[in-house]
C-alpha atoms as a PDB file:
ATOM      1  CA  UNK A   1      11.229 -17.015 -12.067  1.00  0.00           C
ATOM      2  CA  UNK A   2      13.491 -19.882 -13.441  1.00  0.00           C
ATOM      3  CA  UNK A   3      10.520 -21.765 -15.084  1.00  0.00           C
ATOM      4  CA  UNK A   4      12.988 -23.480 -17.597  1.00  0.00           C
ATOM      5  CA  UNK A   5      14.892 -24.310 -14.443  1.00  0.00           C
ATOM      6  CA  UNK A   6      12.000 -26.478 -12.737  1.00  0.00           C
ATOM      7  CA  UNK A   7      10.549 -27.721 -16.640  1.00  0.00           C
ATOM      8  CA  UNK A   8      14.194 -29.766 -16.395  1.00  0.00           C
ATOM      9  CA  UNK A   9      14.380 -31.305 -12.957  1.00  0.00           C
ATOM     10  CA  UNK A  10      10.586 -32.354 -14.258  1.00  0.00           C
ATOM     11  CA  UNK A  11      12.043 -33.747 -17.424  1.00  0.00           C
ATOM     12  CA  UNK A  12      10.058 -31.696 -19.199  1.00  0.00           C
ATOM     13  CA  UNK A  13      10.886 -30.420 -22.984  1.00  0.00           C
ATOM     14  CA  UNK A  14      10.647 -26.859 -23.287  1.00  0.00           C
ATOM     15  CA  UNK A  15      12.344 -23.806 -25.910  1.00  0.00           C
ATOM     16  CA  UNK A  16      12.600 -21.393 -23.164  1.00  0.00           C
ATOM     17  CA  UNK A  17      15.385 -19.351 -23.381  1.00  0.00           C
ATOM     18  CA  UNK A  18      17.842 -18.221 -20.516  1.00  0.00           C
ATOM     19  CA  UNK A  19      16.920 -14.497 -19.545  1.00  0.00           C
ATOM     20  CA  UNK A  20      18.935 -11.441 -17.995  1.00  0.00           C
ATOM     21  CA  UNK A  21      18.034 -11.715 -13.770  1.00  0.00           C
ATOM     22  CA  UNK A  22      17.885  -8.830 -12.237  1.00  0.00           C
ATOM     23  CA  UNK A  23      19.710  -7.641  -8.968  1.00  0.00           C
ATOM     24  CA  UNK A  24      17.355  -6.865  -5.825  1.00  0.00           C
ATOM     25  CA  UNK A  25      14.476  -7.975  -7.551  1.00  0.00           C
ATOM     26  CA  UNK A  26      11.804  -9.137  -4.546  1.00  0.00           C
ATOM     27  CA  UNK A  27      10.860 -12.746  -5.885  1.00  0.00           C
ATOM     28  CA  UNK A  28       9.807 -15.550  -4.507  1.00  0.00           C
ATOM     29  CA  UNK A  29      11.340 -17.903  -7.015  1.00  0.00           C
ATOM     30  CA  UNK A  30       9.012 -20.630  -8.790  1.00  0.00           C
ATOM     31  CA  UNK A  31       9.872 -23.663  -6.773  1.00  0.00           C
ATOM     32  CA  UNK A  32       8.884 -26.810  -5.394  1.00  0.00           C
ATOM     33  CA  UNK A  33       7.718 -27.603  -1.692  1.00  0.00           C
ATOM     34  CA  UNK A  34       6.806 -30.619  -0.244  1.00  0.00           C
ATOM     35  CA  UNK A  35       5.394 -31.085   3.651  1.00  0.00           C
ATOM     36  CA  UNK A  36       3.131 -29.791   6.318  1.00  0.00           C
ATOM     37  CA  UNK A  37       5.623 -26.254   6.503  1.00  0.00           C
ATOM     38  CA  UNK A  38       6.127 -26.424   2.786  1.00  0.00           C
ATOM     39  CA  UNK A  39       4.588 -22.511   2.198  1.00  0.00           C
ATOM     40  CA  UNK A  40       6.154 -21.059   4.598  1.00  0.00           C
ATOM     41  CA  UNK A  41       8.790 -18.752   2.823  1.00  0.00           C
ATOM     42  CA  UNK A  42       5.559 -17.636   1.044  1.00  0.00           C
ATOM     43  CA  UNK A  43       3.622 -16.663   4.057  1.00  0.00           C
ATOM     44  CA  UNK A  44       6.501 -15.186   5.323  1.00  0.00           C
ATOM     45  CA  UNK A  45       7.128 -12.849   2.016  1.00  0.00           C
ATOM     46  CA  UNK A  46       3.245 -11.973   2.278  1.00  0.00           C
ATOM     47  CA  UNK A  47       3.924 -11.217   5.773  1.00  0.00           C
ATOM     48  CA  UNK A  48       6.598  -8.900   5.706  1.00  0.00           C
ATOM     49  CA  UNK A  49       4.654  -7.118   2.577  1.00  0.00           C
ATOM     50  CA  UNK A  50       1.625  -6.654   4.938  1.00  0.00           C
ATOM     51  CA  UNK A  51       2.778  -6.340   8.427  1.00  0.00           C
ATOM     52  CA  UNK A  52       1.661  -2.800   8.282  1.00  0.00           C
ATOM     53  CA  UNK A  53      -1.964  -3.992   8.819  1.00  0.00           C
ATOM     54  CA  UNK A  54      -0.529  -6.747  11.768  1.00  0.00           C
ATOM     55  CA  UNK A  55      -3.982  -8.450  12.375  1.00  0.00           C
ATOM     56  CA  UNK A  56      -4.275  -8.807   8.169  1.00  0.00           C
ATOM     57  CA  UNK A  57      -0.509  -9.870   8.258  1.00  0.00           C
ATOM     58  CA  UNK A  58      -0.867 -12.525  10.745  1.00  0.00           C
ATOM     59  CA  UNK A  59      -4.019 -13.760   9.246  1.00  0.00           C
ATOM     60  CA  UNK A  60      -2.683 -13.804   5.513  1.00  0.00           C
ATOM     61  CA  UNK A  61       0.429 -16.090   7.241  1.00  0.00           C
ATOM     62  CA  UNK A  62      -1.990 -18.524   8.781  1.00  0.00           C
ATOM     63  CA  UNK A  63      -4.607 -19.197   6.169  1.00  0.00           C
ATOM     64  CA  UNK A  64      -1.349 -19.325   3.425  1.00  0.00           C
ATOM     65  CA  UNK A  65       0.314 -21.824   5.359  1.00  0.00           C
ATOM     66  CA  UNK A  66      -2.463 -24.077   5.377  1.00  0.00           C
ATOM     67  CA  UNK A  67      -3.159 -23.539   1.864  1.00  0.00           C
ATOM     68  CA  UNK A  68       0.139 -25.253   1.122  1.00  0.00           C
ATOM     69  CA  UNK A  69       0.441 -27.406   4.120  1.00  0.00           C
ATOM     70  CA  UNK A  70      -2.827 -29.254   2.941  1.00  0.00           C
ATOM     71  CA  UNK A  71      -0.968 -29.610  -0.366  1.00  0.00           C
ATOM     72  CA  UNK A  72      -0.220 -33.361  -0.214  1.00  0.00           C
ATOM     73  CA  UNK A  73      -3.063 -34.002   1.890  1.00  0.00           C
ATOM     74  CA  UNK A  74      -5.553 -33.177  -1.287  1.00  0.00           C
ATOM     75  CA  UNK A  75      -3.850 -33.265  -4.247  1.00  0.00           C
ATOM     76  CA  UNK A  76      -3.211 -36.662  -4.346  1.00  0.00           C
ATOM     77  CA  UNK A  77       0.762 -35.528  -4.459  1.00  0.00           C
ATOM     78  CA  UNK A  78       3.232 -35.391  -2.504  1.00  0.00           C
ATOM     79  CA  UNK A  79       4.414 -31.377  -3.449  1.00  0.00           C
ATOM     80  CA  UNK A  80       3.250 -28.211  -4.635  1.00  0.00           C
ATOM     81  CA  UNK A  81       4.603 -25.031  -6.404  1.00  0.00           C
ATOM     82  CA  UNK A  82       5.092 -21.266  -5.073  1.00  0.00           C
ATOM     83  CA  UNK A  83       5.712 -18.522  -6.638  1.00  0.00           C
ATOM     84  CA  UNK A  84       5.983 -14.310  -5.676  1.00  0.00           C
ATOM     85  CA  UNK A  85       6.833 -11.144  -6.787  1.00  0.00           C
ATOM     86  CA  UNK A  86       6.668  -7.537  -5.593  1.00  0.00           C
ATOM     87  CA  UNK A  87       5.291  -5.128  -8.888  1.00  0.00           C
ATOM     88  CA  UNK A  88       4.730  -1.716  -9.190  1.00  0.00           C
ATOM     89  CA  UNK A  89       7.767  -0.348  -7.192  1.00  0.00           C
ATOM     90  CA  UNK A  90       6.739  -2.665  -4.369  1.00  0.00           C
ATOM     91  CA  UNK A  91       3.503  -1.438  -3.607  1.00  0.00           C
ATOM     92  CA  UNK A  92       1.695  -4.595  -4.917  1.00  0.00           C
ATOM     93  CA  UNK A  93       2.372  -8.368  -4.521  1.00  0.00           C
ATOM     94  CA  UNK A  94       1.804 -11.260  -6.720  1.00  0.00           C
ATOM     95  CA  UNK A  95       1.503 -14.744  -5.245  1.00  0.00           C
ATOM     96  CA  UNK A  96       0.542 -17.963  -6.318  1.00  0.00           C
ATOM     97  CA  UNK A  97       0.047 -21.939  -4.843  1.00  0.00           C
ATOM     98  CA  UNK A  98      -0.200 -24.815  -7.149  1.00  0.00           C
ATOM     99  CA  UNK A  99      -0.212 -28.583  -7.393  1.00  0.00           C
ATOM    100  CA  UNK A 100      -0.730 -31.000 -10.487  1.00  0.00           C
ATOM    101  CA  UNK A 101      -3.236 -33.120  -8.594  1.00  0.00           C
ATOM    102  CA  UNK A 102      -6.543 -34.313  -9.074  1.00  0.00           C
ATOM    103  CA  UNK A 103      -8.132 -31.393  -8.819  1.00  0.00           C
ATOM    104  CA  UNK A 104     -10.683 -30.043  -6.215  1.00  0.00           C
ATOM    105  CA  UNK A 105     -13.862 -32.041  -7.258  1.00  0.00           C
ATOM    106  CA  UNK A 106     -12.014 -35.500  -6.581  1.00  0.00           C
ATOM    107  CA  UNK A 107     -11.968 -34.561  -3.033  1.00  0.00           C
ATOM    108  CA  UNK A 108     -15.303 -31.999  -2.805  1.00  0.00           C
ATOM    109  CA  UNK A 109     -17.740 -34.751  -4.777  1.00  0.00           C
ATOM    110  CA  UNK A 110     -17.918 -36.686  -0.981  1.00  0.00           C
ATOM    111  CA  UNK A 111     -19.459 -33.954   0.834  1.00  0.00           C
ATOM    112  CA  UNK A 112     -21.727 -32.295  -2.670  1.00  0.00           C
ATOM    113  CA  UNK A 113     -19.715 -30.872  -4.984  1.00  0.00           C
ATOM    114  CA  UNK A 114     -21.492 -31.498  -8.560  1.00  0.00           C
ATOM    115  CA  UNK A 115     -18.565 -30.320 -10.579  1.00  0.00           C
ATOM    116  CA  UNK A 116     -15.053 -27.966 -11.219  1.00  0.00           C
ATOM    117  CA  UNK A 117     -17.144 -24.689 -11.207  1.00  0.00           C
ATOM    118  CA  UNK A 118     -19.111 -25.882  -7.599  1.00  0.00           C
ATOM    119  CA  UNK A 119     -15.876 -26.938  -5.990  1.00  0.00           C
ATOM    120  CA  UNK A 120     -14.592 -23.231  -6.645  1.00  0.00           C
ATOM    121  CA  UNK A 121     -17.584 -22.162  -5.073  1.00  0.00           C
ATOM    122  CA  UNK A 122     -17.474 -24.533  -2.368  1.00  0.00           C
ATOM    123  CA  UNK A 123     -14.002 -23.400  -1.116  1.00  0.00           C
ATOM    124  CA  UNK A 124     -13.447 -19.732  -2.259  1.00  0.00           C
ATOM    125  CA  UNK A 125     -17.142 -18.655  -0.928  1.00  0.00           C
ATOM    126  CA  UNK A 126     -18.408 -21.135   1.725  1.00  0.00           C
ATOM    127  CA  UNK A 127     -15.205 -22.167   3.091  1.00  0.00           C
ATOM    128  CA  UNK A 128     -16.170 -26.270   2.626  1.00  0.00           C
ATOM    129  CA  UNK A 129     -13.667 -28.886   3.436  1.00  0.00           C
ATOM    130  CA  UNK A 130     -13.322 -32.151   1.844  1.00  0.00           C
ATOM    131  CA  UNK A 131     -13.108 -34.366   5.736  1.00  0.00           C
ATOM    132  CA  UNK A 132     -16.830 -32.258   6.150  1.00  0.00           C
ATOM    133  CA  UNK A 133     -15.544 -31.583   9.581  1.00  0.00           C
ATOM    134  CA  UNK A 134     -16.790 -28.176  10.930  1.00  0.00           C
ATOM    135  CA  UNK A 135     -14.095 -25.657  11.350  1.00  0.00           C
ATOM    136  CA  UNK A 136     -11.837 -27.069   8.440  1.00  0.00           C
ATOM    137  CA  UNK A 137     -11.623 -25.724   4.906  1.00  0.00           C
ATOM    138  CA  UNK A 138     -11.382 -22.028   6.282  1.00  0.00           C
ATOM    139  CA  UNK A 139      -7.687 -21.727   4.691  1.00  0.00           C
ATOM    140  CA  UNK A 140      -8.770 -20.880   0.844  1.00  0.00           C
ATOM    141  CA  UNK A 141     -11.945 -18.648   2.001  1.00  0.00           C
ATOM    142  CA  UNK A 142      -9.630 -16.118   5.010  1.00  0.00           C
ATOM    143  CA  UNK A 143      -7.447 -15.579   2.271  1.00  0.00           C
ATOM    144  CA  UNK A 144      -9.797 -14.556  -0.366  1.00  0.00           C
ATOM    145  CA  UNK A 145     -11.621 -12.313   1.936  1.00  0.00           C
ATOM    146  CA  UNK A 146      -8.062 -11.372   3.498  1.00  0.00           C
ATOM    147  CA  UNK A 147      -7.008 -10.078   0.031  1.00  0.00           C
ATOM    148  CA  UNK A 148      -9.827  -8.876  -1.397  1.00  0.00           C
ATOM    149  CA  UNK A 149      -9.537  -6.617   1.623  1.00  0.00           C
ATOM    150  CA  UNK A 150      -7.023  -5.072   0.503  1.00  0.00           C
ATOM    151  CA  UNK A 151      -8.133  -4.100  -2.970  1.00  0.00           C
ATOM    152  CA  UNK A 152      -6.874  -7.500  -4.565  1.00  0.00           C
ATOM    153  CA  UNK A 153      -8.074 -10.441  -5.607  1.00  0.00           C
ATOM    154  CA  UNK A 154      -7.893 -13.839  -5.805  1.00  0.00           C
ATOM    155  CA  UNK A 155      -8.215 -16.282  -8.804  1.00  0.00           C
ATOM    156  CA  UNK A 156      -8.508 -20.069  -8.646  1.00  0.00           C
ATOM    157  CA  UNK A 157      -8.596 -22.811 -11.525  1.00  0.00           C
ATOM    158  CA  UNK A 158      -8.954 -26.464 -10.732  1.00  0.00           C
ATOM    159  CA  UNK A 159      -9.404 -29.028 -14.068  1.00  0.00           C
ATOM    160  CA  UNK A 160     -12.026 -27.308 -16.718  1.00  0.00           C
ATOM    161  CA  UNK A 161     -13.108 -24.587 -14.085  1.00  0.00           C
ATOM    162  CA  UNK A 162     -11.924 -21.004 -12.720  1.00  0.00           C
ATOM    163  CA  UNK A 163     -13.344 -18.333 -11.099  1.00  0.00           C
ATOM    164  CA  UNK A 164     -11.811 -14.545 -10.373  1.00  0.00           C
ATOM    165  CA  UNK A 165     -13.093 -12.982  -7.091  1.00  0.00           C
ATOM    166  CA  UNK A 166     -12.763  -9.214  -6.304  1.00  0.00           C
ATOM    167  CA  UNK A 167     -14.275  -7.237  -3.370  1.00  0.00           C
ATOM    168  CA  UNK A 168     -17.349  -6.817  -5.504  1.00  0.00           C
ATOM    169  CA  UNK A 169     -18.015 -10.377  -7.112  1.00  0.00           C
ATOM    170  CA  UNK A 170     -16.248 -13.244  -9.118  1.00  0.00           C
ATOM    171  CA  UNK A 171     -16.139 -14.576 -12.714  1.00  0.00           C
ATOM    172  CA  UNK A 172     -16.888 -17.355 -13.314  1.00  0.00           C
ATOM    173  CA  UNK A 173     -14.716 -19.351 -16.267  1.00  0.00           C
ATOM    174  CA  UNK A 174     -15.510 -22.749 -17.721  1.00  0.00           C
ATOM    175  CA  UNK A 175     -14.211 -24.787 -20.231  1.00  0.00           C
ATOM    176  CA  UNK A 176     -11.164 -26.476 -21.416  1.00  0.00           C
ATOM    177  CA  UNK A 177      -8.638 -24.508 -19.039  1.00  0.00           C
ATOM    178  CA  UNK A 178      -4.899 -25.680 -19.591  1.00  0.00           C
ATOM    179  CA  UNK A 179      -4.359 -26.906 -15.814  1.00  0.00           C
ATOM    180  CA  UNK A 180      -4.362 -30.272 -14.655  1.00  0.00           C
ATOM    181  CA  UNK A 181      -4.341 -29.529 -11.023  1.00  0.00           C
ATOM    182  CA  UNK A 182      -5.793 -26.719  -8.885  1.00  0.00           C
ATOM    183  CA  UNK A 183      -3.886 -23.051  -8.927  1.00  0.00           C
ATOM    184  CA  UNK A 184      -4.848 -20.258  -6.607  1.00  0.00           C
ATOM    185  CA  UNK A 185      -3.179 -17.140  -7.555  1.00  0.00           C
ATOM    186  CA  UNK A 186      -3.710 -13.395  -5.446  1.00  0.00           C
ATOM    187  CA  UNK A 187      -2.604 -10.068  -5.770  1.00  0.00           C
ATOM    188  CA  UNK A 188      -2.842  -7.360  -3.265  1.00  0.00           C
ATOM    189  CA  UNK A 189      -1.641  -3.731  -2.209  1.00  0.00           C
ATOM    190  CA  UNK A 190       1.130  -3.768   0.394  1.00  0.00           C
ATOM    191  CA  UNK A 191       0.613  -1.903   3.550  1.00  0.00           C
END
């Protein structure tokens, strides 16, 4: 996914080694976007996966382009990282949107939030937005209920909280978890 590739243009140290790629892999490289349209090659990918199902396609595409187009606007930075891959011959995708931000709770603590664990809540179930305007915040919550639709689901981490939601509940994890940022990651059965 060229990990070691992005660790250097981030300055980063790291011991990862070069691997083998392989030919007609479907990945959506880890990479960098910045911008309003920055998740749009990801939305697309999850499109064409699930355009068999065009109302759940054209939803997925929406509420994942907001996801990263509100990026900036909450993390406090000015890009994100995406990453995809098809598994299982194609029949399942992996997807995920991340940012090294301040986390969820920065933004959620103005309108309730009482912590890492709430925010997830917040968002994943309720659909809350940080502005507290109705009809915003509906990005993170269609695409949770999008993919756990379709016999996936979706797991989120922001600072020393996580939770795992399937179609018949979530896990909740607390603690010391090793991201800075916020990280929403799904998988789901192509159509």
């Amino acid at each position: 996914m060229h990990l070691g590739r992005v660790l250097d243009e981030l300055g980063c140290y790291h011991n990862l080694k070069a691997v083998r790629e392989t030919a007609g892999l479907e990945l959506l490289e880890l990479r960098r976007f910045e911008g309003e349209d920055g998740a749009a090659d990801l939305a697309a990918l999850v499109y064409n996966k699930t355009e068999g199902d065009r109302v759940v396609a054209d939803a997925l595409y929406r509420s994942l382009g907001e996801i990263g187009g509100n990026v900036s606007q909450h993390s406090g930075r000015p890009h994100g990282y995406m990453a995809a891959i098809m598994t299982y011959g194609g029949r399942r995708i992996e997807f995920a949107v991340a940012d090294a931000g301040s986390g969820l709770t920065a933004n959620l603590a103005r309108v309730g939030s009482t912590g890492d664990a709430h925010s997830l809540e917040m968002v994943l179930d309720h659909g809350v937005s940080s502005t507290g305007e109705l009809g915003r915040g509906n990005g993170i919550r269609d695409t949770r209920r999008l993919v756990t639709g379709l016999n996936g689901q979706v797991s989120m981490i922001t600072r020393g909280a996580g939770r795992i939601v399937q179609r018949n509940g979530a896990i909740v994890l607390s603690g010391q978890l090793p991201f800075p940022g916020t990280l929403l990651q799904g998988s789901l059965d192509c159509r």
